[in-house]
Protein backbone atom coordinates (compact mmCIF):
# COMPACT_ATOMS: atom_id res chain seq x y z
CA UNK A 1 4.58 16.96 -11.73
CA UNK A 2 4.30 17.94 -7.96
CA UNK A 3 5.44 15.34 -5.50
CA UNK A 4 2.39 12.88 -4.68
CA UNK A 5 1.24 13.83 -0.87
CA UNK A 6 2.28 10.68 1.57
CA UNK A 7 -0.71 9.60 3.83
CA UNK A 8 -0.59 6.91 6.71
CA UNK A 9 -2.10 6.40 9.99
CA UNK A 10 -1.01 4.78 13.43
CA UNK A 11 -3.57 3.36 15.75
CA UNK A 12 -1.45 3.34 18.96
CA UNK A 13 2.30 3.96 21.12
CA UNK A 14 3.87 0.82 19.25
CA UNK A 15 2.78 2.39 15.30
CA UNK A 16 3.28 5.65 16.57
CA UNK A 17 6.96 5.37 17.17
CA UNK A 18 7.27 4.34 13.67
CA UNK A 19 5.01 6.68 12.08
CA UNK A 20 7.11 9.40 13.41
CA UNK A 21 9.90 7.72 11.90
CA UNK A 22 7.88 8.04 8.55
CA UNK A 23 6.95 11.49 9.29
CA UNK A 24 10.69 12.32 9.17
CA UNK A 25 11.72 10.49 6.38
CA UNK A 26 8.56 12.72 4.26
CA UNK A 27 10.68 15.96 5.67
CA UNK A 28 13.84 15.27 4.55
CA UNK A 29 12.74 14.59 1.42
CA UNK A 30 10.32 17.60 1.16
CA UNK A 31 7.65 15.52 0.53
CA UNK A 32 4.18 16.32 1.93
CA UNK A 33 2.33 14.02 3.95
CA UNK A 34 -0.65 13.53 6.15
CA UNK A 35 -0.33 10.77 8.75
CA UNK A 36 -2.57 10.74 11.37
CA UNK A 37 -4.23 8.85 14.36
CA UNK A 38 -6.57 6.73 14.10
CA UNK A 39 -9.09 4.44 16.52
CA UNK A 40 -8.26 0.94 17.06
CA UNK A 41 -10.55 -0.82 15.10
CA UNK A 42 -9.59 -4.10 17.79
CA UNK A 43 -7.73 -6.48 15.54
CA UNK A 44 -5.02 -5.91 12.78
CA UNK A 45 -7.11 -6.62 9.44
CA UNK A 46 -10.08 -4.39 10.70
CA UNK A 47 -7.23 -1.83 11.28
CA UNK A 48 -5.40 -2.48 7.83
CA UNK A 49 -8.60 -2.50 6.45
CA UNK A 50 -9.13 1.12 7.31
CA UNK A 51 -6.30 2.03 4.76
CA UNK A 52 -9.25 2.55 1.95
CA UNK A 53 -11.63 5.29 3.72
CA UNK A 54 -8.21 6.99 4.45
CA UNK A 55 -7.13 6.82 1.29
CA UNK A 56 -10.50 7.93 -0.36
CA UNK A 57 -10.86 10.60 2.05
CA UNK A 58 -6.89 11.88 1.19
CA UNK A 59 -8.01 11.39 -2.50
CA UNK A 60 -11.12 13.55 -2.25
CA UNK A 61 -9.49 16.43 -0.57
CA UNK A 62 -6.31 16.71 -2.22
CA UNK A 63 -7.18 18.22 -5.99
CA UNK A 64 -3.92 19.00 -7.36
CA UNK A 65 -1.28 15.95 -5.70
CA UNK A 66 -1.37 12.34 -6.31
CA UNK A 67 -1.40 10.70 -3.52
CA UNK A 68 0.85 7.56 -2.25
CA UNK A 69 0.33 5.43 0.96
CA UNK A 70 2.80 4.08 2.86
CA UNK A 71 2.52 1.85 5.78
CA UNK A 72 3.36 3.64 9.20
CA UNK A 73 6.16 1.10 9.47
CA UNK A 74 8.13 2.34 6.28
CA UNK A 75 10.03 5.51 5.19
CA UNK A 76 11.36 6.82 2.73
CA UNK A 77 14.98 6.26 2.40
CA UNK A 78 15.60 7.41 -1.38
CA UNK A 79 13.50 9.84 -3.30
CA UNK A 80 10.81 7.87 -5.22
CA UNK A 81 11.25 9.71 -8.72
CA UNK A 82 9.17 7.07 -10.85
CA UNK A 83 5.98 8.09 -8.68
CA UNK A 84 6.94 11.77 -9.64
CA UNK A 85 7.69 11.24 -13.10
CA UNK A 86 4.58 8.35 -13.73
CA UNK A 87 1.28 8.82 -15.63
CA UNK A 88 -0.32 6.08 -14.10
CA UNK A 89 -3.61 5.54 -12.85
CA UNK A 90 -2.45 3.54 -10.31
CA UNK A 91 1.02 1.87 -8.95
CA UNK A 92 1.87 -0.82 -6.59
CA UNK A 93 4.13 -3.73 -6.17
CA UNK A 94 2.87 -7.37 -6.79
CA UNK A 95 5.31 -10.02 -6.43
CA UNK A 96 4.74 -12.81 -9.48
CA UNK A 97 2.97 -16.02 -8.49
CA UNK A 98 0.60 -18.56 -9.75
CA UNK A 99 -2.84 -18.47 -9.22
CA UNK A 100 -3.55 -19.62 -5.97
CA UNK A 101 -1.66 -18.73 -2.53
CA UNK A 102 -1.53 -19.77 0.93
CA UNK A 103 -0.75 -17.53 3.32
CA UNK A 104 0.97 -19.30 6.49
CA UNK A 105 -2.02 -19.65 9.01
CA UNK A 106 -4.75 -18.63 6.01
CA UNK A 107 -6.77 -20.49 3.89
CA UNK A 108 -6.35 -20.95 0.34
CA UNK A 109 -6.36 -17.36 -1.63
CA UNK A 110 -7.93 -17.37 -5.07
CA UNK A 111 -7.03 -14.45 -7.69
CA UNK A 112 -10.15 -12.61 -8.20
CA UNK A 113 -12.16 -14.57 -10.80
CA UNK A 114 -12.41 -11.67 -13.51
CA UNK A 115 -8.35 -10.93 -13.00
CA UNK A 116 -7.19 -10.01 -16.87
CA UNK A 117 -6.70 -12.97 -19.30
CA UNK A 118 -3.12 -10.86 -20.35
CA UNK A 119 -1.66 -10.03 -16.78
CA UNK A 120 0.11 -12.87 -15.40
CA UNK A 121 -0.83 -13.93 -11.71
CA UNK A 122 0.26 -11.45 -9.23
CA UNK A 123 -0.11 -10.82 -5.65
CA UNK A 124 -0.39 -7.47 -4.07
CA UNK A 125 1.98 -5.72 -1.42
CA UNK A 126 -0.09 -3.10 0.05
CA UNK A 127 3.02 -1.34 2.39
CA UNK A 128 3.09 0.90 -1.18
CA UNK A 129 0.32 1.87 -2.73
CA UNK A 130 -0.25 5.04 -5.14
CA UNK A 131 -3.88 6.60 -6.44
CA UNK A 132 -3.33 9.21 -9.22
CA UNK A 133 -5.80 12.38 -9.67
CA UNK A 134 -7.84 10.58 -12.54
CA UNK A 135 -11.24 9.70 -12.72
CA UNK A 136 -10.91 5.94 -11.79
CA UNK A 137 -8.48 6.31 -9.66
CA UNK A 138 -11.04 7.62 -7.48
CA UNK A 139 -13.92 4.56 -8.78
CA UNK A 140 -10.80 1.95 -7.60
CA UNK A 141 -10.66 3.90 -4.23
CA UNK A 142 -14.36 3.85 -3.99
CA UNK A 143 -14.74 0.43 -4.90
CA UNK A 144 -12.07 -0.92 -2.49
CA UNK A 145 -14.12 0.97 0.51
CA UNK A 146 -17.41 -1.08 -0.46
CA UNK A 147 -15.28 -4.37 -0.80
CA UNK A 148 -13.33 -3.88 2.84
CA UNK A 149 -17.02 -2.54 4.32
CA UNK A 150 -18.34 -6.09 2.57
CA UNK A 151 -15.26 -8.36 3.77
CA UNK A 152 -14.41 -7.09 6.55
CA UNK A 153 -11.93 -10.23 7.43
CA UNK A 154 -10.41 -10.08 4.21
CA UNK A 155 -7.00 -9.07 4.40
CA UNK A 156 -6.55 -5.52 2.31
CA UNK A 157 -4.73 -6.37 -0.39
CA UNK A 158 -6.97 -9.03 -0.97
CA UNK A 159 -9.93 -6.25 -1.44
CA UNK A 160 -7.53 -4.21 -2.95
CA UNK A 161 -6.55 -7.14 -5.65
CA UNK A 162 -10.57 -6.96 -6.40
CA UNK A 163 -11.27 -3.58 -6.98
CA UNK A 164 -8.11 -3.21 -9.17
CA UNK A 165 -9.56 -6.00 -11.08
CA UNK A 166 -12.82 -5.16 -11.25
CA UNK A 167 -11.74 -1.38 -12.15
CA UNK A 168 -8.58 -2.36 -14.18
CA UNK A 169 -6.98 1.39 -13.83
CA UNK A 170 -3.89 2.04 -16.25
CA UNK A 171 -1.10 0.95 -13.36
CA UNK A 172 2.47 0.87 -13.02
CA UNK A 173 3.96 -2.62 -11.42
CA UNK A 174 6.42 -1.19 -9.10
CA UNK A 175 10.12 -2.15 -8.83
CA UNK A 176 11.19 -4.31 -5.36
CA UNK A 177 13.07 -1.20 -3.98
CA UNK A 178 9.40 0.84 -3.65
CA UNK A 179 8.67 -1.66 -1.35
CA UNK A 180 11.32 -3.23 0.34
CA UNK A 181 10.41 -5.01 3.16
CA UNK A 182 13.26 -5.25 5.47
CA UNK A 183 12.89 -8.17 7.53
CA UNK A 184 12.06 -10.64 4.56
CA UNK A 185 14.59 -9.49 2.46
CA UNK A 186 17.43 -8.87 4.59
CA UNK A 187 20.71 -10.82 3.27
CA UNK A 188 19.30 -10.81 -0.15
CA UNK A 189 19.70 -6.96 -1.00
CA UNK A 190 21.69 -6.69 -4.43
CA UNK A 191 25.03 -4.76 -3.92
CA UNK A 192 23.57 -2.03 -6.40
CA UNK A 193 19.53 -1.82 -4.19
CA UNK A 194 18.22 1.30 -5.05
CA UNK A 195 15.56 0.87 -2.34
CA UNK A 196 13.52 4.11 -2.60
CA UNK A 197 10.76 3.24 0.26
CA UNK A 198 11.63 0.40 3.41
CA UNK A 199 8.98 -1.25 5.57
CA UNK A 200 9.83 -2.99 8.62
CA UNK A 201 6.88 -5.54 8.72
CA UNK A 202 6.47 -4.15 12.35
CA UNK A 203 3.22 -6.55 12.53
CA UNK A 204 5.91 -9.72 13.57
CA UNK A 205 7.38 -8.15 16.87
CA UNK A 206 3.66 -7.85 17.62
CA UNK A 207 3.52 -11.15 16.87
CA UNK A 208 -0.14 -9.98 15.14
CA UNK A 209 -2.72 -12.66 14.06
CA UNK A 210 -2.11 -12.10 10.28
């Protein structure tokens, strides 16, 4: 199966240092990627909510690859061989939870009311996200445009939580090491990681209204 193409975007100097950083990382690797700039949308949700029309757009144009997103703070530090090898629809990594969430600084979060009856609560991490070539991988994509264009101060993996529910593609529940974000889990790395993809969570030395 060819590699899945990596696409990102950077809206300024500050992402743009680390998006060259993940521009890097794609080369060693050999792994083909489209990461581009993009207007400030003046905040960071509208921004991270811009992740869907770039996705859809990589989606449309790109008939033979897969296609995987990574945050312009992460790179890839080991290759990712289950996102070669998968037959998924869709993959991502959702950290277990109950039902409900507060976010510090955010109201109450609710699980989308029509999330399956036989997958346990789970909340999205959207530094790692990967669309295959099928047919609703695509009707997810499209759906989680409408959703961000509808709720447009709605974090995007809480859109993104939505249209996966209210799509329900065949998905793979990523491992920790496809998106291991540095600065939460630093001191608590098993001796064996096998981290495959890092973020830095480059949002908190903004000190971003998240």
């Amino acid at each position: 199966m060819p590699r899945p193409i990596v696409v990102s975007f950077y809206t300024d100097e500050f992402y743009k240092t680390h998006a060259e950083r993940l521009r890097r990382s794609c080369c060693g690797c050999k792994w083909p990627h489209r990461i581009i700039a993009m207007p400030d949308q003046g905040g960071w949700v509208q921004n991270c909510g811009m992740k869907a029309k770039v996705m859809l757009a990589a989606r449309l144009s790109e008939r033979l690859r897969p296609v995987l997103w990574i945050d312009a703070d992460g790179e890839i530090v080991r290759e990712p061989t289950i996102l070669r090898e998968t037959k998924a629809e869709f993959a991502v990594r959702a950290e277990p939870g109950k039902r409900t969430k507060r976010p510090t600084g955010r109201e109450i979060m609710s699980l989308p009311e029509n999330w399956p009856a036989d997958v346990s609560p789970r909340w999205f991490n959207s530094g790692t996200i990967f669309f295959s070539k099928a047919k609703r991988a695509v009707e997810m994509l499209e759906r989680w445009v409408a959703l961000t264009e509808e709720r447009p101060n709605d974090w995007d993996q809480w859109t993104l939580q939505q249209a996966w529910a209210d799509v329900q593609p065949q998905t793979l529940w990523l491992p920790q090491g496809y998106c291991r974000i540095t600065r939460m889990h630093r001191g608590r790395v098993p001796p064996d990681d096998l981290t495959c993809i890092r973020h830095e969570l480059a949002s908190t030395q903004r000190r971003v209204t998240r």
